[in-house]
C-alpha atoms as a PDB file:
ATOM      1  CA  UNK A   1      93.488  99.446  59.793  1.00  0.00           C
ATOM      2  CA  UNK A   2      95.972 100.809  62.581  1.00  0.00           C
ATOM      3  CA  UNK A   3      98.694  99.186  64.916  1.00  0.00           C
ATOM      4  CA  UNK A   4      98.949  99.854  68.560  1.00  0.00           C
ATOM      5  CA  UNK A   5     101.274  98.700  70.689  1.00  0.00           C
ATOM      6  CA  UNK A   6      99.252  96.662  73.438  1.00  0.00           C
ATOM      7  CA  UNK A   7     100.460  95.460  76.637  1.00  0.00           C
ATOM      8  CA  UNK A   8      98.299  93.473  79.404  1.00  0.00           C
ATOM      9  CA  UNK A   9      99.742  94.082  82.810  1.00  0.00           C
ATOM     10  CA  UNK A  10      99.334  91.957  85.827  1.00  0.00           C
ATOM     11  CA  UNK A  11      99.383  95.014  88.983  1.00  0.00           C
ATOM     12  CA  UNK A  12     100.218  94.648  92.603  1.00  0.00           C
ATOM     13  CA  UNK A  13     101.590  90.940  92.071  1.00  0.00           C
ATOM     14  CA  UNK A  14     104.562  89.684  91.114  1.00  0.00           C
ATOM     15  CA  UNK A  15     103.513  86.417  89.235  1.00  0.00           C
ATOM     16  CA  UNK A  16     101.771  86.529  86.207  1.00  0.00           C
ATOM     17  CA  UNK A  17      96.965  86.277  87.009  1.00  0.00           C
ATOM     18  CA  UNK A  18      97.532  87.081  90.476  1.00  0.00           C
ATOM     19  CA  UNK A  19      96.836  90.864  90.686  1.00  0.00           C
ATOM     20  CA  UNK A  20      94.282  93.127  88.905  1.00  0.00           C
ATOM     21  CA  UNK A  21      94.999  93.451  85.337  1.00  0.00           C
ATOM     22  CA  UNK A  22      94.840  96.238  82.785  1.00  0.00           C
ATOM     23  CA  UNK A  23      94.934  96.845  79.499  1.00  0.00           C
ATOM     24  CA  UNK A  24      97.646  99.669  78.009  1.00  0.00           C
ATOM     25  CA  UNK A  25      97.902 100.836  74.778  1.00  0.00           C
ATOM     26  CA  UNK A  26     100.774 102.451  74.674  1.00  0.00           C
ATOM     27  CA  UNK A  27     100.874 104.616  71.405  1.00  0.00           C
ATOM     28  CA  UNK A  28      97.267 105.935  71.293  1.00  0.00           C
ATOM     29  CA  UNK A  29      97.535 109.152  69.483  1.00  0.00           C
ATOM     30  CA  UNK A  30      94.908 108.945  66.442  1.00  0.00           C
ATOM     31  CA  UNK A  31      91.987 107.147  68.996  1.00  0.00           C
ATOM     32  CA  UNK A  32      89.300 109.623  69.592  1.00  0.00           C
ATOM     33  CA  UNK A  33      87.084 108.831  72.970  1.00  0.00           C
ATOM     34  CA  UNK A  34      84.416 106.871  71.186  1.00  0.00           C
ATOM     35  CA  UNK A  35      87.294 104.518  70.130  1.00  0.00           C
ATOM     36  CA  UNK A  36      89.001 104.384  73.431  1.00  0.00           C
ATOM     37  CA  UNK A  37      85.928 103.774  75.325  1.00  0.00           C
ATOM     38  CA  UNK A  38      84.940 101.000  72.539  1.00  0.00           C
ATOM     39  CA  UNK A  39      88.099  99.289  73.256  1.00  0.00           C
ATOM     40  CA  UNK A  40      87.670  99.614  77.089  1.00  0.00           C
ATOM     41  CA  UNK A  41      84.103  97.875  76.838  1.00  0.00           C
ATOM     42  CA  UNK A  42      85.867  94.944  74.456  1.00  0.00           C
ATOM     43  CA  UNK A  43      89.027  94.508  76.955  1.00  0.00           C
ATOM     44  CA  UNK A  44      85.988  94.256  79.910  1.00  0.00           C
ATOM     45  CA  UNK A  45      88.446  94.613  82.187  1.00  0.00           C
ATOM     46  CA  UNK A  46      87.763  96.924  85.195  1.00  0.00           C
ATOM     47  CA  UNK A  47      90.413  99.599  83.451  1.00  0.00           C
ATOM     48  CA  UNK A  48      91.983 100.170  80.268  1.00  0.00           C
ATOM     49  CA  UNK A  49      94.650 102.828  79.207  1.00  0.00           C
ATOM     50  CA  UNK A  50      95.852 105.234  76.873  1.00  0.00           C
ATOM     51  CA  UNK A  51      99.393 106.456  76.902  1.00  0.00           C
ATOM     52  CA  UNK A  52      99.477 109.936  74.834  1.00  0.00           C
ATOM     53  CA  UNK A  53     102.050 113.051  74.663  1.00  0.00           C
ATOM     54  CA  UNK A  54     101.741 115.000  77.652  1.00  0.00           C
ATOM     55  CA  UNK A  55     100.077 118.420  76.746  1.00  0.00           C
ATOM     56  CA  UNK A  56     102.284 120.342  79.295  1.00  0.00           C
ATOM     57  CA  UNK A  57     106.234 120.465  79.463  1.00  0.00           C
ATOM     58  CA  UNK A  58     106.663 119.299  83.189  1.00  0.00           C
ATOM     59  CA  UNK A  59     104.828 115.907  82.518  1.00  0.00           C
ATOM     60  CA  UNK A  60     106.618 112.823  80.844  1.00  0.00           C
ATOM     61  CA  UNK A  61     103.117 111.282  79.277  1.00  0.00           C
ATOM     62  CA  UNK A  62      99.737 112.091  79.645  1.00  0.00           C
ATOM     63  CA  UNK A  63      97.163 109.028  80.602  1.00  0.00           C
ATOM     64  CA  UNK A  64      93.316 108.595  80.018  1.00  0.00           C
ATOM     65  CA  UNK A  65      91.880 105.576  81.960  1.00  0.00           C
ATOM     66  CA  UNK A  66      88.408 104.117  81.216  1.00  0.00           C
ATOM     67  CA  UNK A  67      86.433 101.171  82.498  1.00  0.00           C
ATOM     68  CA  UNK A  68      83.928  99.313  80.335  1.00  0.00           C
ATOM     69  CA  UNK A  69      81.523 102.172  80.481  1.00  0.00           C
ATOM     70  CA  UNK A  70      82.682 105.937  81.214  1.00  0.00           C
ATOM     71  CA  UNK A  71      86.130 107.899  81.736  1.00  0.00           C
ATOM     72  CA  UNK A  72      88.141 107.934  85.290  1.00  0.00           C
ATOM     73  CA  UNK A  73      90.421 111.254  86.296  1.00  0.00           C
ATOM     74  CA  UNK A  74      92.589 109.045  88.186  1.00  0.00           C
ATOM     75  CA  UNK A  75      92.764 105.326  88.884  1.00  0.00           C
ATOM     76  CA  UNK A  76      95.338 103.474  90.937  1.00  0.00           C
ATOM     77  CA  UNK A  77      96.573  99.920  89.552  1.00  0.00           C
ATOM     78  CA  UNK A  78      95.922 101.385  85.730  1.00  0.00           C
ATOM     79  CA  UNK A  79      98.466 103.956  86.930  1.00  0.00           C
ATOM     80  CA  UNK A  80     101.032 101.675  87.874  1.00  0.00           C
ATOM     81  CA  UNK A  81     100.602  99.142  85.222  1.00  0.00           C
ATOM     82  CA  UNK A  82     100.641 101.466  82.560  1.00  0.00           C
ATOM     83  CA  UNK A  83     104.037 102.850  84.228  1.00  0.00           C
ATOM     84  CA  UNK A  84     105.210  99.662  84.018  1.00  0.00           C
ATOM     85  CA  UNK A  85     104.317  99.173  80.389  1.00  0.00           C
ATOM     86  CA  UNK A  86     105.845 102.160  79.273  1.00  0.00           C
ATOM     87  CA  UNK A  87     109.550 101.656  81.303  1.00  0.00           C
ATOM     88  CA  UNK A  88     109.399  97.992  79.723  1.00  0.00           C
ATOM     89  CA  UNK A  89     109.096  99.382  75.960  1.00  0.00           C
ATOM     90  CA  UNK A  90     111.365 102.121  76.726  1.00  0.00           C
ATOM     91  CA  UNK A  91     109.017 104.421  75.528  1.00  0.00           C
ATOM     92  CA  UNK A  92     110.373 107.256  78.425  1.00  0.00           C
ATOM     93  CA  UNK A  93     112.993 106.866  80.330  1.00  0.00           C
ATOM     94  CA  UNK A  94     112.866 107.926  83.920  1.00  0.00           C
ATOM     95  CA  UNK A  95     115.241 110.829  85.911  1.00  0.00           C
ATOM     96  CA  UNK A  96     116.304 109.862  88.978  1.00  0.00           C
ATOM     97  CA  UNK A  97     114.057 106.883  89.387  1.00  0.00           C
ATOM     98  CA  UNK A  98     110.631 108.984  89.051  1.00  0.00           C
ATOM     99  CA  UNK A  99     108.259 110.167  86.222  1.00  0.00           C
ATOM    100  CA  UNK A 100     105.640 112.249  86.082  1.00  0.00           C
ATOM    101  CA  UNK A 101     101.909 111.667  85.206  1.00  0.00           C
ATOM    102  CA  UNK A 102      99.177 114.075  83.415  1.00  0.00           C
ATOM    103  CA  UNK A 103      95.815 112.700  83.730  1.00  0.00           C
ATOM    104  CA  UNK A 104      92.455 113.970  84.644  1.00  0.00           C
ATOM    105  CA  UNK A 105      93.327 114.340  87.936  1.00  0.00           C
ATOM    106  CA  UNK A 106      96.117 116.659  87.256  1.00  0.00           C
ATOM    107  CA  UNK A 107      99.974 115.819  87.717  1.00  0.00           C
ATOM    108  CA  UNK A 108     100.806 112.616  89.329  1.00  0.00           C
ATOM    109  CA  UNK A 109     104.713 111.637  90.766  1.00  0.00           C
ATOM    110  CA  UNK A 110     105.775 108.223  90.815  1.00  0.00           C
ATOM    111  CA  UNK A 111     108.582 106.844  92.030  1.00  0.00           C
ATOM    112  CA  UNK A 112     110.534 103.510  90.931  1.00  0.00           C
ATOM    113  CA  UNK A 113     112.329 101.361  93.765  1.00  0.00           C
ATOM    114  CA  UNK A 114     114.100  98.199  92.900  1.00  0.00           C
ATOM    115  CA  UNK A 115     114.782  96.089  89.785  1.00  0.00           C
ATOM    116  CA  UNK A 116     113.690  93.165  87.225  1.00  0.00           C
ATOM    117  CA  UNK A 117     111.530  91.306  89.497  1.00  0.00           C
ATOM    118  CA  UNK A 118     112.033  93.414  93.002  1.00  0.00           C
ATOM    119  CA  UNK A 119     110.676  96.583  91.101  1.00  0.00           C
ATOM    120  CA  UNK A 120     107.855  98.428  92.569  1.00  0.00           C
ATOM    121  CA  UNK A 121     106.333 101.313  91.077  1.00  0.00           C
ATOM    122  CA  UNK A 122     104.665 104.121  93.683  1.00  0.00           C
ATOM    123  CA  UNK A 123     102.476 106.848  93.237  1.00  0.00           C
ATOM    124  CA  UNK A 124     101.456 110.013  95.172  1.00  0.00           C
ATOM    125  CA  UNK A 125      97.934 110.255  94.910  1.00  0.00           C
ATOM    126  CA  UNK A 126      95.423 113.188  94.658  1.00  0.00           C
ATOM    127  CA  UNK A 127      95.315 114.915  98.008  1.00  0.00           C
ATOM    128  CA  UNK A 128      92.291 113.091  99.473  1.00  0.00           C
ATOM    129  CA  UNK A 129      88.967 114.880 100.347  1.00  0.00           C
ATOM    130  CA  UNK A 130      86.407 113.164 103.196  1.00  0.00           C
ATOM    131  CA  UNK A 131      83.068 113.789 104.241  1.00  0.00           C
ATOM    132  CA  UNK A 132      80.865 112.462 106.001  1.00  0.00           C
ATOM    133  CA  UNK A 133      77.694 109.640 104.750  1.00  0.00           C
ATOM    134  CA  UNK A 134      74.678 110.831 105.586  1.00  0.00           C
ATOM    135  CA  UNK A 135      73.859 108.432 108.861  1.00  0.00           C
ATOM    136  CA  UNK A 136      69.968 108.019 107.118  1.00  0.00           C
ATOM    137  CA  UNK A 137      71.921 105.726 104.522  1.00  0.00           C
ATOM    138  CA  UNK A 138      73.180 103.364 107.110  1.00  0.00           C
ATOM    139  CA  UNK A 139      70.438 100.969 106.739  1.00  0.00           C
ATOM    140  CA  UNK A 140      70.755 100.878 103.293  1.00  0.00           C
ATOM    141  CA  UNK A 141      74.629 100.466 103.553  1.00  0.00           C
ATOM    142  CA  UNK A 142      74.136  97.575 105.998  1.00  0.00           C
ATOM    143  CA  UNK A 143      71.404  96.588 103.280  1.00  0.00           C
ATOM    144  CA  UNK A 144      73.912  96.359 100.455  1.00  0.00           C
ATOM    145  CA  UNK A 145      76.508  95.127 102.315  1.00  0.00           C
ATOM    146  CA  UNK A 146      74.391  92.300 104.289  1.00  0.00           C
ATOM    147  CA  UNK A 147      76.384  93.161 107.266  1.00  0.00           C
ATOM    148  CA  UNK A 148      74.275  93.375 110.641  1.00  0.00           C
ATOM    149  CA  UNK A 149      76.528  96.261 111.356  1.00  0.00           C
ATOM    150  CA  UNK A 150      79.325  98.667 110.681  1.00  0.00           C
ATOM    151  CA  UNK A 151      82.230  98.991 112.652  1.00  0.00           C
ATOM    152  CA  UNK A 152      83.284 101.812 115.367  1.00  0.00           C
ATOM    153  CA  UNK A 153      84.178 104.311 112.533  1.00  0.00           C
ATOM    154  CA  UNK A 154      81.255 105.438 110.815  1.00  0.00           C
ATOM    155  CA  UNK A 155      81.257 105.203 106.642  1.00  0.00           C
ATOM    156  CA  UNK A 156      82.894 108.414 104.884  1.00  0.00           C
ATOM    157  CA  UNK A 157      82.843 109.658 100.885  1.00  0.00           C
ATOM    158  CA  UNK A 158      86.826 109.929 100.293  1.00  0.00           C
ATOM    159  CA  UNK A 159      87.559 111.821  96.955  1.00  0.00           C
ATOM    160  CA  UNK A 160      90.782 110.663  95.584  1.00  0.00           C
ATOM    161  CA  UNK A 161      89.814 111.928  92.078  1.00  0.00           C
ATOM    162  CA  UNK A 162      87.353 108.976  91.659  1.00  0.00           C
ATOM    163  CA  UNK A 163      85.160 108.646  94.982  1.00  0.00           C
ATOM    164  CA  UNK A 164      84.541 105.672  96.991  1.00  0.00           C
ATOM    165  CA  UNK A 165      82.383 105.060 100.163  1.00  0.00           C
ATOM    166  CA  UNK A 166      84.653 103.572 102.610  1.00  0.00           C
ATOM    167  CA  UNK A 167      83.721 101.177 105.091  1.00  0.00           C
ATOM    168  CA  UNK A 168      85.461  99.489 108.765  1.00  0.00           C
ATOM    169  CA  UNK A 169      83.239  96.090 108.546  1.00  0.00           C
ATOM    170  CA  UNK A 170      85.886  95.139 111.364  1.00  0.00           C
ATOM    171  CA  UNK A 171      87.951  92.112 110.598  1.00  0.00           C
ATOM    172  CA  UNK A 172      89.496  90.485 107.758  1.00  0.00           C
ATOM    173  CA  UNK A 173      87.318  87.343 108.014  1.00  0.00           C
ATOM    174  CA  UNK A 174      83.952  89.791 107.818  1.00  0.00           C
ATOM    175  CA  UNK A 175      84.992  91.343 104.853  1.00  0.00           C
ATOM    176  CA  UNK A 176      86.197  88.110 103.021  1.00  0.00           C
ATOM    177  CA  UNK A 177      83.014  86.376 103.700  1.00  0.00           C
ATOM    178  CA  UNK A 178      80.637  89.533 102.574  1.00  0.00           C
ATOM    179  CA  UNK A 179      78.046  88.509  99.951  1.00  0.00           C
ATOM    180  CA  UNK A 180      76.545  92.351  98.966  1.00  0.00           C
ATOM    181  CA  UNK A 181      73.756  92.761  96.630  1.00  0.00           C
ATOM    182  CA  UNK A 182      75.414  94.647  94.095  1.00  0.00           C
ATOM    183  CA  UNK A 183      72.557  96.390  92.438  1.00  0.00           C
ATOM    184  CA  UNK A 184      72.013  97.761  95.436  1.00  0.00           C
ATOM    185  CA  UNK A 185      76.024  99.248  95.377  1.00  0.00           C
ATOM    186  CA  UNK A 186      74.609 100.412  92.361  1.00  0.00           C
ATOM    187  CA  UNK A 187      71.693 102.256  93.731  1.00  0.00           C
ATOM    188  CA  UNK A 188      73.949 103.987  96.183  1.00  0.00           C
ATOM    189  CA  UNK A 189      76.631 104.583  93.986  1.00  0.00           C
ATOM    190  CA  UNK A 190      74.594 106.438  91.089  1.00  0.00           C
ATOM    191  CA  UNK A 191      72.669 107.791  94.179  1.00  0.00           C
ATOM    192  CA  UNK A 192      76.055 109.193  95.980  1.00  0.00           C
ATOM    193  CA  UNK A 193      77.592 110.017  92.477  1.00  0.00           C
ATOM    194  CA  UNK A 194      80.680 108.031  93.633  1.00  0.00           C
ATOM    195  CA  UNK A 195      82.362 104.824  91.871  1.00  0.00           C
ATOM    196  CA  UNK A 196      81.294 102.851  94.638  1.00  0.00           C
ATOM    197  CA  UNK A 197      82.010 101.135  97.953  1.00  0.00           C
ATOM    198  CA  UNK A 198      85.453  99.754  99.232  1.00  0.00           C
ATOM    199  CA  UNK A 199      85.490  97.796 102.582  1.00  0.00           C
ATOM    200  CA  UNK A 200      87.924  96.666 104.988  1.00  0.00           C
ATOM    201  CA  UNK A 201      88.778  95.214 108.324  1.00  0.00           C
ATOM    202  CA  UNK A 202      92.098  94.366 110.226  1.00  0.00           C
ATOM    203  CA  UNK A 203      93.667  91.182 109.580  1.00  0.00           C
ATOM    204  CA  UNK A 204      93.732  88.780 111.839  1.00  0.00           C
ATOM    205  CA  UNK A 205      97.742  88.741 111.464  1.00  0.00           C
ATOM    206  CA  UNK A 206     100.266  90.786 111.643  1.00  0.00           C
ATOM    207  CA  UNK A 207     101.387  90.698 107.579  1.00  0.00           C
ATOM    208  CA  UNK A 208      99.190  91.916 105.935  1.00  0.00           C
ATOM    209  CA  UNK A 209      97.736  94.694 108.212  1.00  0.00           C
ATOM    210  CA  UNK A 210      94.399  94.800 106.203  1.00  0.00           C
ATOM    211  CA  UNK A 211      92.059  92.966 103.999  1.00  0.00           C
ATOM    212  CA  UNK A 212      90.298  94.949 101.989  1.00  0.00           C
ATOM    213  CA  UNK A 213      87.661  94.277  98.430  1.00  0.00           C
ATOM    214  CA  UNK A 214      86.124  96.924  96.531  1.00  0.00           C
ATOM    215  CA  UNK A 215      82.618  96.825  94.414  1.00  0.00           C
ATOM    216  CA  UNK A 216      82.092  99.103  91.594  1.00  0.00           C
ATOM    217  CA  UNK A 217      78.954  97.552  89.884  1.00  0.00           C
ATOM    218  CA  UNK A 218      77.880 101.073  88.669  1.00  0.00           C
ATOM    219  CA  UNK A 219      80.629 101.611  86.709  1.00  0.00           C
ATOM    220  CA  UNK A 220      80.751  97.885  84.851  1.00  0.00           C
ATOM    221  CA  UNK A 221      82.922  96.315  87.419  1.00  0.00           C
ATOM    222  CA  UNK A 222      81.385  94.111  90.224  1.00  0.00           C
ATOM    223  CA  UNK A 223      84.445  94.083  92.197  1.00  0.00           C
ATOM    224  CA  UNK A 224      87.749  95.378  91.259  1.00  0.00           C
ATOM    225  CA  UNK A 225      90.677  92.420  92.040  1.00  0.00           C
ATOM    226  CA  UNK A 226      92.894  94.519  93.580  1.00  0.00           C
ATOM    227  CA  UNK A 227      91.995  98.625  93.540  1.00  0.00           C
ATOM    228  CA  UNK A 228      94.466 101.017  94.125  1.00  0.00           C
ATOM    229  CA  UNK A 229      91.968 103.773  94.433  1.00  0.00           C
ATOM    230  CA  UNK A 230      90.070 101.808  96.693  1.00  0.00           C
ATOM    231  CA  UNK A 231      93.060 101.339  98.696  1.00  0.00           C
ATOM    232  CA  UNK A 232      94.071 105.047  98.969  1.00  0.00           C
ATOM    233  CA  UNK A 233      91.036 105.694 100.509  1.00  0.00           C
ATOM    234  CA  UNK A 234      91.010 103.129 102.798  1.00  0.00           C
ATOM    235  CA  UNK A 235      94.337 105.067 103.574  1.00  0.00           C
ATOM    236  CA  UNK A 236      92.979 108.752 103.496  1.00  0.00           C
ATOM    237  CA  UNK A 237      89.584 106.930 106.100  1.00  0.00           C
ATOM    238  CA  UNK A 238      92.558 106.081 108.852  1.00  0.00           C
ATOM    239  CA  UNK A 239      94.350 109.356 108.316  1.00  0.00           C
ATOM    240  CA  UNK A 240      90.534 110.958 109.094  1.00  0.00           C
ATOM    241  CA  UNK A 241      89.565 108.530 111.983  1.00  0.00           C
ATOM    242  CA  UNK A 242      92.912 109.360 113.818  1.00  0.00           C
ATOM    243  CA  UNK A 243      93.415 104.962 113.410  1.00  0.00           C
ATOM    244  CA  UNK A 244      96.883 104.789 111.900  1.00  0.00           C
ATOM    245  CA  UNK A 245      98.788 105.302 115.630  1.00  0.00           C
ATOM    246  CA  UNK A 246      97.607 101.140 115.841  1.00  0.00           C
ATOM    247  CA  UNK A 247      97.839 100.242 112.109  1.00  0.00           C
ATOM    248  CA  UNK A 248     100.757 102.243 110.985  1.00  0.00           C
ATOM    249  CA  UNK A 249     101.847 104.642 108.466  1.00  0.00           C
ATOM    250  CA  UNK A 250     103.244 102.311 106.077  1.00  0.00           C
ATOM    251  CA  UNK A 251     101.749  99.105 105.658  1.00  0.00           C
ATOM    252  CA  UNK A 252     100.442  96.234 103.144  1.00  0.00           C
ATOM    253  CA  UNK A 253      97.213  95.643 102.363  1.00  0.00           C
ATOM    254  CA  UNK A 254      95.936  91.946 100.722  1.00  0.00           C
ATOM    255  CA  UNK A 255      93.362  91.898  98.421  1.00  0.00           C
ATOM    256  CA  UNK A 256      91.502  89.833  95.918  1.00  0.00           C
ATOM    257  CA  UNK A 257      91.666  86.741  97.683  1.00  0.00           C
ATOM    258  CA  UNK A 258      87.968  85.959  97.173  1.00  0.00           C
ATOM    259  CA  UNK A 259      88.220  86.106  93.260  1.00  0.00           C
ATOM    260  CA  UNK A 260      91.449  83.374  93.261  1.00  0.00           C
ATOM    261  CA  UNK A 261      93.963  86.238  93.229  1.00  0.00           C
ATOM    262  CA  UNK A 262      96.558  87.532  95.709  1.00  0.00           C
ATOM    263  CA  UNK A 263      97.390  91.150  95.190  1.00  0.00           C
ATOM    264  CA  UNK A 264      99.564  93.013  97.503  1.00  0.00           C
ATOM    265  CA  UNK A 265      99.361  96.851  97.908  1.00  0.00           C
ATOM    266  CA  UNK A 266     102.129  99.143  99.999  1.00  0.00           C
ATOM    267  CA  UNK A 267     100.662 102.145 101.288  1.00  0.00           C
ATOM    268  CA  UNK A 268     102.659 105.347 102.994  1.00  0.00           C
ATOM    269  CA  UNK A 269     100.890 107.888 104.351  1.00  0.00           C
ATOM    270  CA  UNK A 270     103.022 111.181 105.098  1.00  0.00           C
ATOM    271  CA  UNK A 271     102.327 112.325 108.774  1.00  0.00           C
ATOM    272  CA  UNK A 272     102.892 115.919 108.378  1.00  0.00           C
ATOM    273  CA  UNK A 273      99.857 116.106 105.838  1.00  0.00           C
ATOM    274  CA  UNK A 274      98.505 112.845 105.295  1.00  0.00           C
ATOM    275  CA  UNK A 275      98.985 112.472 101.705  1.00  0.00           C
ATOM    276  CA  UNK A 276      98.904 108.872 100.452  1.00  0.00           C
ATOM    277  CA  UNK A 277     101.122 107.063  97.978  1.00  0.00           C
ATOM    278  CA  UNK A 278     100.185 103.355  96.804  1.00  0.00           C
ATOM    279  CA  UNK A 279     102.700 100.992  95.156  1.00  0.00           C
ATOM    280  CA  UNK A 280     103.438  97.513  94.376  1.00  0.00           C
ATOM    281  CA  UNK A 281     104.801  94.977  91.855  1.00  0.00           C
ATOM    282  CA  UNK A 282     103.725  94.670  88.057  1.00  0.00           C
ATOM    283  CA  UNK A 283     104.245  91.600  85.392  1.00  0.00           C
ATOM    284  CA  UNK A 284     103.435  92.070  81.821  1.00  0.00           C
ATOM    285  CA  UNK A 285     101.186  88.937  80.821  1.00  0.00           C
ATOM    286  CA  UNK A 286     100.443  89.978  77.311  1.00  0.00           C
ATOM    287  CA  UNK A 287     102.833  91.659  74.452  1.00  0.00           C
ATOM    288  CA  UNK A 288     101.146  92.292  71.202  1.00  0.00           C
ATOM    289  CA  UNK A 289      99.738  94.678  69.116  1.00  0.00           C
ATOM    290  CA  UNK A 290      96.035  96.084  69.131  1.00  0.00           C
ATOM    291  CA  UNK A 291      94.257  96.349  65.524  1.00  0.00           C
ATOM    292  CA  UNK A 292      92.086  99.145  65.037  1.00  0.00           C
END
């Protein structure tokens, strides 16, 4: 039997069961995929991690993120947390406040701002691809959602390494009180060949700017707490839709409000080219070791 170093990490909150957890273990050299993906369907939460040796010279670690049932090339909040878990056990130490990531996606930067409990951990993400949903799907959107209606913006695919269907319901109030029939998410989703569908509408204050909730029921998850993914491409829909003028280029997002959590997400979006970088707070919640 084998020893990993295990960490449980609390992401996009500050206080310990707030945010979205995931699971990191950090010294995962030995695991083949059939073990990680094993461990990802026992942990059952929406991600779990892998921190190996980087297989290229510019990286600082390389990364392999899986939900309960398949492999992701990128995912937000597993990125941060695990980034967090590995400047906690000292396991790389960072130049200049910033590491870099090798994951399926490619090579990720991250950048570290703050301290202790003021630390936030940012990352640039894949340079976001949109297209267009086919408008004969809107009935079955509205369907799945059990929304009468969409908002102004119609719904677009937005490829930030996974792939999410991103949809204006309008207002923070719509999207906290949606009820969507997730096997039909499900339908779409293996349908669409995308992880599934992230919503969001305007607050109805200032701070946050958005509420937003994301459903992934084809890939094991019902509805991620807080998604950083989702997020980005929430980010990446603005950017496309020519909405950030009223929003804002940098601004905070609240999620997971409707599953007894509070996550907070900062998103930047670069006006030159409209790349997106997501950040927030982590807390480690659990400090063990995994037996294999």
């Amino acid at each position: 039997m084998t020893s990993y170093n295990f960490k449980q990490v609390d992401v996009f909150a500050a206080q310990p069961f707030y945010g979205n957890p995931v699971a990191v273990v950090l010294n995962a050299r030995g695991l083949d995929v059939e073990e990680m993906q094993r461990i990802a369907a026992w942990t059952n939460l929406s991600e779990t991690t892998f921190v190996l040796p980087a297989t290229v010279a510019s990286a600082d670690y390389r990364l392999r993120i899986f939900t309960p049932r398949q492999e992701l090339p990128f995912a937000g909040h597993p990125t941060i947390g695990s980034a967090h878990a590995i400047l906690e056990s000292g396991l790389i130490e960072p130049v200049a406040g910033r590491l870099v990531q090798e994951c399926g996606a490619g090579l990720l930067n991250l950048r570290i701002e703050g301290a202790g409990a003021e630390q936030r951990i940012f990352v640039k993400v894949p340079q976001p691809r949109v297209q267009p949903v086919d408008a004969t799907l809107y009935r079955a959107i509205h369907a799945a959602l059990g929304v009468q209606a969409i908002g102004d913006t119609s719904p677009l695919l937005v490829n930030v390494g996974p792939v999410w269907m991103v949809v204006d319901v309008g207002n923070g109030d719509t999207v906290n009180n949606l009820r969507p029939d997730l096997a039909a998410i499900a339908q779409l989703s293996t349908q669409l060949h995308m992880v599934g569908i992230t919503v969001f509408g305007r607050a109805l204050t200032t701070a946050p700017a958005l509420c937003v909730r994301s459903f992934a029921p084809a890939y094991g998850v019902a509805e991620d707490p807080v998604c950083g993914s989702g997020n980005a491409s929430v980010a990446a829909f603005l950017a496309h839709a020519g909405m950030l003028d009223a929003i804002g280029y940098h601004y905070v997002v609240s999620q997971g409000r409707t599953l007894g959590r509070d996550g907070r997400v900062w998103v930047h979006v670069n006006r030159a080219d409209l790349s997106v970088e997501i950040g927030g707070a982590s807390v480690t919640c659990i400090d063990g070791t995994l037996q294999n």
